[in-house]
N, C-alpha and C. Protein backbone atom coordinates (compact mmCIF):
# COMPACT_ATOMS: atom_id res chain seq x y z
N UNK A 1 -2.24 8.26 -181.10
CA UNK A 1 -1.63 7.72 -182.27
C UNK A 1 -2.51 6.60 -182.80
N UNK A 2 -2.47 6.66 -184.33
CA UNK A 2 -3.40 5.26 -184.85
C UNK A 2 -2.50 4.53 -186.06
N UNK A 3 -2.61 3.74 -186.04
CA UNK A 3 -2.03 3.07 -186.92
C UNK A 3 -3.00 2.56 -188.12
N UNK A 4 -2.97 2.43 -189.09
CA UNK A 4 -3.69 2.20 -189.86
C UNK A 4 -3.92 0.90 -190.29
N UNK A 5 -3.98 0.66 -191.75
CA UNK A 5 -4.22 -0.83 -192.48
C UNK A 5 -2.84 -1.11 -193.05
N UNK A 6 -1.90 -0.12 -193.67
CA UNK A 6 -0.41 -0.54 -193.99
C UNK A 6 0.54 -0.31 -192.97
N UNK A 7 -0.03 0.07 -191.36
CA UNK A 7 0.64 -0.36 -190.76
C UNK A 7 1.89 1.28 -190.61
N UNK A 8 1.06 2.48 -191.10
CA UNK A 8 1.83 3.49 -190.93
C UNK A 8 1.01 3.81 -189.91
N UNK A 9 2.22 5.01 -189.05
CA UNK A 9 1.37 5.39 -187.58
C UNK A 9 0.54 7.05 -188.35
N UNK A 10 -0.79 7.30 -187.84
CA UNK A 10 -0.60 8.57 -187.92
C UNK A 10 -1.21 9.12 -186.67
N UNK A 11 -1.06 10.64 -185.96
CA UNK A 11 -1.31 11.13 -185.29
C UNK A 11 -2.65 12.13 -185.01
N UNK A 12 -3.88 11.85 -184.55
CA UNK A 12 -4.64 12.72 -184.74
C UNK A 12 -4.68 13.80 -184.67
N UNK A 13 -5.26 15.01 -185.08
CA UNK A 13 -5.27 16.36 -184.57
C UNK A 13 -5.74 16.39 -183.58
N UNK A 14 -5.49 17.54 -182.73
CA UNK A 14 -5.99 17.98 -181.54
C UNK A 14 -7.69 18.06 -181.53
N UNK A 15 -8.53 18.43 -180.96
CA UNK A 15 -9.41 19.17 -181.17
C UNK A 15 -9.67 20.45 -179.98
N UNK A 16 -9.93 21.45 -180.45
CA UNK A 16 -10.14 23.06 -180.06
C UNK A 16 -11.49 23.08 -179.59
N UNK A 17 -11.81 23.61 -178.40
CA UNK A 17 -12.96 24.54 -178.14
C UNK A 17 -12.38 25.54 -178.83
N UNK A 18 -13.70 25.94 -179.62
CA UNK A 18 -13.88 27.73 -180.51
C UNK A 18 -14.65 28.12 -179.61
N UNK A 19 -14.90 29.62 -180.39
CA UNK A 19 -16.19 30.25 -179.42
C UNK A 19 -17.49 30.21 -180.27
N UNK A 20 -17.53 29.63 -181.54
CA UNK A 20 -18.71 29.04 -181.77
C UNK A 20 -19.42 27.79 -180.79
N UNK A 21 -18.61 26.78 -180.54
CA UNK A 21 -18.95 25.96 -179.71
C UNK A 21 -19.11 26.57 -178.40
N UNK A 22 -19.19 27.32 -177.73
CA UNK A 22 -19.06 27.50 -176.56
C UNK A 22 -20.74 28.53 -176.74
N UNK A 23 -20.88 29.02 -177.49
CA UNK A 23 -22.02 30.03 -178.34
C UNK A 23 -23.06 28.39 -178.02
N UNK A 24 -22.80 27.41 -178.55
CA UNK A 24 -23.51 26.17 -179.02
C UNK A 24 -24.01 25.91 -177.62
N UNK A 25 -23.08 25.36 -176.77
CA UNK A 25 -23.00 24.69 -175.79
C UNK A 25 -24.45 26.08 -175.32
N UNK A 26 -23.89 26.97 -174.97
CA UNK A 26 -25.03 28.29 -174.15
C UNK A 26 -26.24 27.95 -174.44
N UNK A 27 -26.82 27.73 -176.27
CA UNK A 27 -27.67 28.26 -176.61
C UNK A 27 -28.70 27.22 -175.61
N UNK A 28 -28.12 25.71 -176.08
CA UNK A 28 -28.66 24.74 -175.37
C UNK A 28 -28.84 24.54 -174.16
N UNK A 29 -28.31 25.26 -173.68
CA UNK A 29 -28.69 25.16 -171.93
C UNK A 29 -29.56 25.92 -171.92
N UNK A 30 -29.80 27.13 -172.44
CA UNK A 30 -30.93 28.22 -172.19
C UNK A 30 -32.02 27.15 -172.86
N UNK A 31 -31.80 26.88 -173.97
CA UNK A 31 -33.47 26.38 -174.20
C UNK A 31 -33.47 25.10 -173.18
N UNK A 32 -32.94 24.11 -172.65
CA UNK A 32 -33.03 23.58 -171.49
C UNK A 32 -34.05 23.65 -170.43
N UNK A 33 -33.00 25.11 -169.68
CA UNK A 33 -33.84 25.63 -168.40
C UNK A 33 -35.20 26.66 -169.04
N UNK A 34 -35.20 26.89 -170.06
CA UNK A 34 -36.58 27.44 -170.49
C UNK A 34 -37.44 26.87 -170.58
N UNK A 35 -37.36 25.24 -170.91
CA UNK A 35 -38.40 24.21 -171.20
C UNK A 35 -38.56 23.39 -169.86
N UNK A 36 -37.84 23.58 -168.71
CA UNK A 36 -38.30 23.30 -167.40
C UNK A 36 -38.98 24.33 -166.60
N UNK A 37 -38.61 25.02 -166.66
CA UNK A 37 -39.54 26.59 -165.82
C UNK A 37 -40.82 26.41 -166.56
N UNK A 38 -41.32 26.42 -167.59
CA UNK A 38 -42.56 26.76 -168.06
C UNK A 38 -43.20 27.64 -167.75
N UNK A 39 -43.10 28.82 -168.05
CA UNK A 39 -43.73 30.10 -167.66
C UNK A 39 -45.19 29.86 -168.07
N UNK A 40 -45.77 29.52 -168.71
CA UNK A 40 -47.14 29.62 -168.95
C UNK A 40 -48.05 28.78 -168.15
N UNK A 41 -47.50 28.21 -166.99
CA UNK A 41 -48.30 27.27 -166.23
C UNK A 41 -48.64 28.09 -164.63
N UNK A 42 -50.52 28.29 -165.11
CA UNK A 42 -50.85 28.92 -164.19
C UNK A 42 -51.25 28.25 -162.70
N UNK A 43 -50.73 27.94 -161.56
CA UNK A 43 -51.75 27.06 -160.74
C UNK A 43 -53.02 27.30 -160.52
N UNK A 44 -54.27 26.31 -160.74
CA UNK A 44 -55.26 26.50 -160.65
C UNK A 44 -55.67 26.52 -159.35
N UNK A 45 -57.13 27.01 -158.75
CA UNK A 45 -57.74 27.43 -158.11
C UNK A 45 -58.56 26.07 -157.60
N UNK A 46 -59.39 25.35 -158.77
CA UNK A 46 -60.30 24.09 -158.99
C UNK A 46 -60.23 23.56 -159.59
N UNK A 47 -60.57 22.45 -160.00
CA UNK A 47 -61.16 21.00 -160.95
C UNK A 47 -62.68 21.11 -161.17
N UNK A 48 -62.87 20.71 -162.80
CA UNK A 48 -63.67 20.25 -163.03
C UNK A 48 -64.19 18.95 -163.41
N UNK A 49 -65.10 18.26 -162.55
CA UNK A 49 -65.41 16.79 -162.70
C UNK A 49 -66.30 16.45 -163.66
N UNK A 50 -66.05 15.94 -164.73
CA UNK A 50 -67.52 15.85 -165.60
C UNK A 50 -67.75 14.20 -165.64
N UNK A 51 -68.80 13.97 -166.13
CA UNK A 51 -68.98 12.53 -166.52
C UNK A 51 -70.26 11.99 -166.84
N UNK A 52 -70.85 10.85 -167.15
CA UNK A 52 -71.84 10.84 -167.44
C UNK A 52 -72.86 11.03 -167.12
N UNK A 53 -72.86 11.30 -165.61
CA UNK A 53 -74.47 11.47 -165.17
C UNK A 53 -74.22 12.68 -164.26
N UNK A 54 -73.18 13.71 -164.32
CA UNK A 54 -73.23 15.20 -164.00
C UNK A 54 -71.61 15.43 -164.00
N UNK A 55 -71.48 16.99 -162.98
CA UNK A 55 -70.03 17.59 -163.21
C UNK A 55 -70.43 17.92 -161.79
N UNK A 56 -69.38 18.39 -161.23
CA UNK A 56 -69.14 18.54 -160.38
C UNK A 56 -67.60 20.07 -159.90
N UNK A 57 -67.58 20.71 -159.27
CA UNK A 57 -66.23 21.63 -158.93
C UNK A 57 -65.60 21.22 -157.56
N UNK A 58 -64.49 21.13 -157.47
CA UNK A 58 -63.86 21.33 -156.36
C UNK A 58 -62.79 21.81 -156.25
N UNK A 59 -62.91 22.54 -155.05
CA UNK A 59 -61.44 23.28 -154.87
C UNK A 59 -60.21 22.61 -154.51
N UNK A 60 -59.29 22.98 -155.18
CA UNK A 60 -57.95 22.07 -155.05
C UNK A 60 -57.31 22.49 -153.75
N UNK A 61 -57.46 23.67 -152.96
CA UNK A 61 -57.08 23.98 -151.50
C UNK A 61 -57.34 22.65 -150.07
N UNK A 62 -58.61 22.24 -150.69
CA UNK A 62 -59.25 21.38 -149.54
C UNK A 62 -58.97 19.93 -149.88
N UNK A 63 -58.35 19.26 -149.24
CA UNK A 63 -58.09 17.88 -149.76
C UNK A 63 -60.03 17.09 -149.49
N UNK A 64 -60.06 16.06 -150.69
CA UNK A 64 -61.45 15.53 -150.88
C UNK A 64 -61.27 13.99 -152.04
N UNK A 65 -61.97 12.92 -151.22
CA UNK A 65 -61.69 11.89 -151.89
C UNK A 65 -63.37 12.15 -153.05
N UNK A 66 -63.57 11.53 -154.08
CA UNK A 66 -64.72 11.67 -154.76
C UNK A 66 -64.57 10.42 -155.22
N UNK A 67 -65.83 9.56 -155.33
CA UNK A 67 -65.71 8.19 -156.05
C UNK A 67 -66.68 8.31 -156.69
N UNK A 68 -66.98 7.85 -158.12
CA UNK A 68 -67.50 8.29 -159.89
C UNK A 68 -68.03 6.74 -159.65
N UNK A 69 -69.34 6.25 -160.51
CA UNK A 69 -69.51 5.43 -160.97
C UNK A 69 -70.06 6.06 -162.20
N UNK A 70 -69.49 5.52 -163.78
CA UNK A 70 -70.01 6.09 -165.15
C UNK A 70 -69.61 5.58 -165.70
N UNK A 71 -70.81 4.65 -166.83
CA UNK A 71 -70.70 3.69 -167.59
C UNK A 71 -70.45 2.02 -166.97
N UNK A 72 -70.52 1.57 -165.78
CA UNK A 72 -70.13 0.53 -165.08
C UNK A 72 -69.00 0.51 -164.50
N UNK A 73 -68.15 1.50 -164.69
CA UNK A 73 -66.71 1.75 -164.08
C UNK A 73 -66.70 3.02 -163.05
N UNK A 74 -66.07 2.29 -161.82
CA UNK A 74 -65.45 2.90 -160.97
C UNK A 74 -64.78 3.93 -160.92
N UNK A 75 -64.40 4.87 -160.64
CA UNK A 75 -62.64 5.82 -160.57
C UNK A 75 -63.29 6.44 -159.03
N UNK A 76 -61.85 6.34 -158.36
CA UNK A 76 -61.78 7.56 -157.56
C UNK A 76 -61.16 8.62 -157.65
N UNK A 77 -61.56 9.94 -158.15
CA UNK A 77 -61.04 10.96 -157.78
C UNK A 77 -60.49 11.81 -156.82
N UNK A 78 -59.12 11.69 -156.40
CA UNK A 78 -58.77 12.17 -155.21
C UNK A 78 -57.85 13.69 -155.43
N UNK A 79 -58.27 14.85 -154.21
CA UNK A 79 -57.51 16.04 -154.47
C UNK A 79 -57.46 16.22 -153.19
N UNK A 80 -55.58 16.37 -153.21
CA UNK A 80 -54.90 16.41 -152.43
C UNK A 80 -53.32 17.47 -152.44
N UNK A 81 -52.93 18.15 -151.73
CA UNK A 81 -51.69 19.18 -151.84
C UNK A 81 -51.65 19.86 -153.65
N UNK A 82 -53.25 20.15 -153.62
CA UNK A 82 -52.87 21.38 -154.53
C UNK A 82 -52.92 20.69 -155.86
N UNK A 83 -53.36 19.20 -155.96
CA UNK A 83 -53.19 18.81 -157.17
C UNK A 83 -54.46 17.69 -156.77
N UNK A 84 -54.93 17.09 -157.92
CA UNK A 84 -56.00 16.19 -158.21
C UNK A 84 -55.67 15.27 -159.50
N UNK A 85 -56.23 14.03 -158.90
CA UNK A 85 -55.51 12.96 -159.75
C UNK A 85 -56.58 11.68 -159.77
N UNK A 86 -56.26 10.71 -160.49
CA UNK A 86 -57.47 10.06 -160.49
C UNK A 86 -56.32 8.18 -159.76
N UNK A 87 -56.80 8.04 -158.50
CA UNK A 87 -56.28 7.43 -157.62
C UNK A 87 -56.53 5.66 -158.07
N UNK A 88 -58.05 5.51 -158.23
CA UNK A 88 -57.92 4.42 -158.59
C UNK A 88 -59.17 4.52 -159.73
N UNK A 89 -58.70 3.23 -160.75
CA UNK A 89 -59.86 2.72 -162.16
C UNK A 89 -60.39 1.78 -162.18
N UNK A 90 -61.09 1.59 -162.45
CA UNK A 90 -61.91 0.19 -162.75
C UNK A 90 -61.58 -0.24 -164.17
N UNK A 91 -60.99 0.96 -165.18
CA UNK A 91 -61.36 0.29 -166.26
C UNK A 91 -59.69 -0.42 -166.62
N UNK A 92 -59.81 -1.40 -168.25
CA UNK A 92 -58.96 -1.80 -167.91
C UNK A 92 -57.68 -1.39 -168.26
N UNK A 93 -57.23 -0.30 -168.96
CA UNK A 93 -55.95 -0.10 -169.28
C UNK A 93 -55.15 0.99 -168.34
N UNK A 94 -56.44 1.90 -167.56
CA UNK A 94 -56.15 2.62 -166.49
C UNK A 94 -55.19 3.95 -166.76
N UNK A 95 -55.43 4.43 -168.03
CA UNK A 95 -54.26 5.49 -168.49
C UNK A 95 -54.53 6.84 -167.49
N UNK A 96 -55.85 6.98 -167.55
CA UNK A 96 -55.96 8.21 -166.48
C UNK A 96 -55.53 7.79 -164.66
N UNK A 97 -55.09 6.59 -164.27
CA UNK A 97 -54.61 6.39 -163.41
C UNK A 97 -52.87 6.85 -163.37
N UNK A 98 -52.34 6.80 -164.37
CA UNK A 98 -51.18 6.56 -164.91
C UNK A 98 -50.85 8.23 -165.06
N UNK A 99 -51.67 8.89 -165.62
CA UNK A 99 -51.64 10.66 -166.24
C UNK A 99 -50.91 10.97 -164.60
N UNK A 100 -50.98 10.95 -163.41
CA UNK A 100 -50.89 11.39 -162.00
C UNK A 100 -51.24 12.42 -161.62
N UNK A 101 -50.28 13.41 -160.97
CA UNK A 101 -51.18 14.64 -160.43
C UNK A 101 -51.19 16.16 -161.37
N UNK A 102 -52.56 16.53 -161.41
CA UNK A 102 -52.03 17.92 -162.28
C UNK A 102 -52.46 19.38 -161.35
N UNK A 103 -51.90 20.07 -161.48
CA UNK A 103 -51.89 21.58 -160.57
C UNK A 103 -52.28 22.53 -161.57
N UNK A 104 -52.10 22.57 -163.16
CA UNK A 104 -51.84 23.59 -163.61
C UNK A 104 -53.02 24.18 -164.47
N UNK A 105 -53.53 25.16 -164.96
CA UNK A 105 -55.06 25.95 -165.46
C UNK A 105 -54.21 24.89 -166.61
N UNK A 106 -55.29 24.40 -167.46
CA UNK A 106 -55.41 23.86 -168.50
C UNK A 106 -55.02 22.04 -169.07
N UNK A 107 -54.70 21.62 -167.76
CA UNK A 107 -54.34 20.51 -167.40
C UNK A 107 -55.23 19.33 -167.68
N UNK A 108 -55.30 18.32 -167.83
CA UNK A 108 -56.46 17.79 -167.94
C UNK A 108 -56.27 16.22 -167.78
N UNK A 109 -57.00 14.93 -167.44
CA UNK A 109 -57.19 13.88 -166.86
C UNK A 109 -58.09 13.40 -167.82
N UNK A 110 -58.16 12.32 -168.39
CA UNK A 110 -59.67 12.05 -169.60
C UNK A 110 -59.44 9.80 -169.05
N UNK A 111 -60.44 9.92 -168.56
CA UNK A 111 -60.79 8.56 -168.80
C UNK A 111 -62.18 7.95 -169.83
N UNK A 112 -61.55 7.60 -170.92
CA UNK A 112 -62.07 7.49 -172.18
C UNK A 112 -63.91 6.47 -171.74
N UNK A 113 -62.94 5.30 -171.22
CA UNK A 113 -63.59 3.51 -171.30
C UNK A 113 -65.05 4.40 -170.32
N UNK A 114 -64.82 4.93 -169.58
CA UNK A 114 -65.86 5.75 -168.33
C UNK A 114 -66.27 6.93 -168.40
N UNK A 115 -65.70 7.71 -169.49
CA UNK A 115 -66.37 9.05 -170.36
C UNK A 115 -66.43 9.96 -168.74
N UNK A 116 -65.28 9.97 -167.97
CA UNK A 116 -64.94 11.03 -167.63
C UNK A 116 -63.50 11.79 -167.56
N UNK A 117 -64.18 13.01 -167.09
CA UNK A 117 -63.32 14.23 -167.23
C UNK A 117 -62.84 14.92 -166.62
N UNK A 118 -61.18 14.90 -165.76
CA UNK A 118 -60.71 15.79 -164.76
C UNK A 118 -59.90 16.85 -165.15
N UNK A 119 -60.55 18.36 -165.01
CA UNK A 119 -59.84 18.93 -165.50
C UNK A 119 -59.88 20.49 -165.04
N UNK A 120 -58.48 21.57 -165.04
CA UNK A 120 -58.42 22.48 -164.33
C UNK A 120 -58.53 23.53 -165.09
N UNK A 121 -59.61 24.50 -165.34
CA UNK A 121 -59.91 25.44 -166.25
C UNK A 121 -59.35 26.31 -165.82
N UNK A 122 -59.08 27.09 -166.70
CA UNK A 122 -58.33 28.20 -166.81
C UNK A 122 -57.23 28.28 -168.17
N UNK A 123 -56.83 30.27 -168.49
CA UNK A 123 -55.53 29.95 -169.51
C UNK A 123 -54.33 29.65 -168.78
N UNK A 124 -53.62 29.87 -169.86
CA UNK A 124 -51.85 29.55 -170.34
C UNK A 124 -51.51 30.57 -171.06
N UNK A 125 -50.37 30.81 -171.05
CA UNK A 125 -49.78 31.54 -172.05
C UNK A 125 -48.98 30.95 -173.06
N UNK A 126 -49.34 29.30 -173.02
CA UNK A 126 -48.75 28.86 -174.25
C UNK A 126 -49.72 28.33 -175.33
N UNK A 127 -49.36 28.24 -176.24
CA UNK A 127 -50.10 27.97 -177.18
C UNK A 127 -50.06 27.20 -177.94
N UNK A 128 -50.53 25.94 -178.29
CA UNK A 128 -50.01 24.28 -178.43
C UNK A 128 -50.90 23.86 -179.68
N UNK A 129 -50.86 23.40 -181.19
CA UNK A 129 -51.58 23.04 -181.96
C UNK A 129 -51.02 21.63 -181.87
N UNK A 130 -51.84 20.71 -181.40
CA UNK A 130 -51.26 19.36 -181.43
C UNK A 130 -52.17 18.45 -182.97
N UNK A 131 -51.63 17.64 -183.85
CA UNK A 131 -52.34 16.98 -184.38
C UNK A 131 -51.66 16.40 -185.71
């Protein structure tokens, strides 16, 4: 019950589940669990290390610490359970420290300030125009 501004009562309506709403409620859960599964994410095999003064492959099976010096900055590259990540930075905002671990073909790690590059080649089956 509400009462208003002159002080008359009035009573709200009910409200109904329809089967539009219930149609609603579905659709959204499917696109939900569709956008967590990600079917197009292949696990990769390797990493590719690039940077300024060469590249490098390693297989993501074998755990392996790698430490980069490029451009005056530090990073360690570490790959570990199937994923590779860049553990520690020298430089200073540290975003590729921050990116964490990636597993998947097309994945990628970029530390700008040190012009290197961690990243797992291979496709996807998705297809992404970002810009």
């Amino acid at each position: 019950m509400l009462v208003n501004q002159n002080g008359n009562r009035t009573f709200l309506p009910r409200l109904r589940f329809t089967l539009w709403d219930g149609i609603t409620v579905l659709l959204i859960l499917v696109l939900a669990v569709c956008l967590l599964i990600r079917p197009g994410a292949v696990t990769g095999s390797g990493c590719v290390v690039t940077w300024d003064g060469g590249e490098v492959t390693l297989p993501l099976s074998e755990p392996k610490v790698l430490t980069i010096e490029s451009r005056g900055i530090l990073l360690t590259v570490t790959v570990a359970d199937g994923g590779v990540s860049v553990t520690e930075a020298g430089c200073p905002d540290r975003v590729c420290e921050k990116t964490g671990v990636i597993r998947h073909a097309g994945e990628i790690i970029v530390c700008v300030p040190a012009d290197v590059i961690v990243r797992i080649p291979g496709e996807t089956a998705e297809d992404c125009i970002a810009g």
